[in-house]
Protein backbone atom coordinates (compact mmCIF):
# COMPACT_ATOMS: atom_id res chain seq x y z
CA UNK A 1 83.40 61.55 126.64
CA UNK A 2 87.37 60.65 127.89
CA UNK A 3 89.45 59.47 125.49
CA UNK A 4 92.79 58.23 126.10
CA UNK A 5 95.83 58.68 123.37
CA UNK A 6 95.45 54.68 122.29
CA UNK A 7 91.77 56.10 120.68
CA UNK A 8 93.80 57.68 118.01
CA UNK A 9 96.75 56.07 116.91
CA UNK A 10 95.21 54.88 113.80
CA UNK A 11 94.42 58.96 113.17
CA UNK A 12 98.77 59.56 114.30
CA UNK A 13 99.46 56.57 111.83
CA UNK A 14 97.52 58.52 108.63
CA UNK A 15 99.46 61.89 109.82
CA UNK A 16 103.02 60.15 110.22
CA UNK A 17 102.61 58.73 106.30
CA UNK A 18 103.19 62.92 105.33
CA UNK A 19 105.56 63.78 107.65
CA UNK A 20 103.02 64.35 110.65
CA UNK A 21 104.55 63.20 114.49
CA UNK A 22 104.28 63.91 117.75
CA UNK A 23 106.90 66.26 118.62
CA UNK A 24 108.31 67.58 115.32
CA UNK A 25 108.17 69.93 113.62
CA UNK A 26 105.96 69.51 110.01
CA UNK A 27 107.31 71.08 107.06
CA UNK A 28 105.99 70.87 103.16
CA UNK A 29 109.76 72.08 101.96
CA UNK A 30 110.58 68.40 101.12
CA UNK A 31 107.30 67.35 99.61
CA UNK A 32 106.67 67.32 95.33
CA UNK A 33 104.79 70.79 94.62
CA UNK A 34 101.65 68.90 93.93
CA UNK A 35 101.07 66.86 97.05
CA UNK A 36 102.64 70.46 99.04
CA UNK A 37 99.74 72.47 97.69
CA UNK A 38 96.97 70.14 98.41
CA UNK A 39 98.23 70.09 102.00
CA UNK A 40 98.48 74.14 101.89
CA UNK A 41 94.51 73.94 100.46
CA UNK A 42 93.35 71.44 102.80
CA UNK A 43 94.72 73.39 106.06
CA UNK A 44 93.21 76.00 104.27
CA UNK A 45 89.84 74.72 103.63
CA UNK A 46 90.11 73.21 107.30
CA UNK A 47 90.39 76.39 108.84
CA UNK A 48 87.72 77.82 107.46
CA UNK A 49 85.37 75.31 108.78
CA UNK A 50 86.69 75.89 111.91
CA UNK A 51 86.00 79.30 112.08
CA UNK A 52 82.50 78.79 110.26
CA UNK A 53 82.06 76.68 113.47
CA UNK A 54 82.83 78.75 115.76
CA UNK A 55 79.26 80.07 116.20
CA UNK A 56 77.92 77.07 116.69
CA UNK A 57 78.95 76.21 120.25
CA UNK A 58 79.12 79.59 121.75
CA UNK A 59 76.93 83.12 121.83
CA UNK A 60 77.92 86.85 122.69
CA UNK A 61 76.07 88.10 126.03
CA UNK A 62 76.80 91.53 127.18
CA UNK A 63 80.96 91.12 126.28
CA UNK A 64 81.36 87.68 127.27
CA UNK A 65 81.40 84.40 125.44
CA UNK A 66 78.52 81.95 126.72
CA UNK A 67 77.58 78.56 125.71
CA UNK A 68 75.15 76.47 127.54
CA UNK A 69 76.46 73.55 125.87
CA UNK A 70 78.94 70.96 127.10
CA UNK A 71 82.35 72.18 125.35
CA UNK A 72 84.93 70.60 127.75
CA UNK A 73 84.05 66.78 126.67
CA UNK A 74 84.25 66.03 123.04
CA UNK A 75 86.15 62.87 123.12
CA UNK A 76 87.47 62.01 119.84
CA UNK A 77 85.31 64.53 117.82
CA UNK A 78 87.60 65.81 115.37
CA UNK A 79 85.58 68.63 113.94
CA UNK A 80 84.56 69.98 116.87
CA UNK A 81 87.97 69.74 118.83
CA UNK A 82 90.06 72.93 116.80
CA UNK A 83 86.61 74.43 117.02
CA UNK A 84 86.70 74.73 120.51
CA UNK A 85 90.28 75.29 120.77
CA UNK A 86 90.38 78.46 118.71
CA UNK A 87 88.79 80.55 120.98
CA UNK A 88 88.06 78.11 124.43
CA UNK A 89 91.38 76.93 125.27
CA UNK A 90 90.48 74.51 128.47
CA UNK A 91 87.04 75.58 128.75
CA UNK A 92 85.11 74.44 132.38
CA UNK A 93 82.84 71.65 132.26
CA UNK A 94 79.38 73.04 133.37
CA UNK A 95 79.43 70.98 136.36
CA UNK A 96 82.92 71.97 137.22
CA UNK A 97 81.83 75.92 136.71
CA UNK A 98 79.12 76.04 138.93
């Protein structure tokens, strides 16, 4: 599934309202202690799904990482994108492998 930037500017628009844009550095420094720490949790939490999910997508055969699954395309999928970036960067498309 392509997906063009326009797909999530309502997602850029919830991120920008704590300090979240394009090109800048985010910092909590500036933030009350309580809203600080629920962002430090929630990356927190967030990153351990992630690497819960790693599993899920991809298999160990003799050394190498395999998946028989499709893990180039998947669009606007929010969960799965960090998934597959934290150990696929750019992974081929099946089609484009072969």
């Amino acid at each position: 599934m392509a997906f063009t930037a326009s797909e999530e500017m309502s997602t850029m628009a919830e991120f920008s309202r704590i300090g979240i844009v394009p090109g800048e550095a985010f910092s909590t420094d500036d933030m009350p202690p309580e809203p600080a720490a629920a962002v430090a949790a929630g990356a927190a939490d967030a990153r351990s799904e992630i690497e819960a999910n790693v599993e899920r997508f991809t298999t160990q055969v003799n050394g190498w990482t395999w998946s028989t699954d499709d893990i180039s395309r998947f669009g606007t999928d929010d969960p799965t994108r960090p998934t597959i970036a934290l150990e696929n960067i750019c992974p081929n498309a099946p089609d484009h492998a072969v």
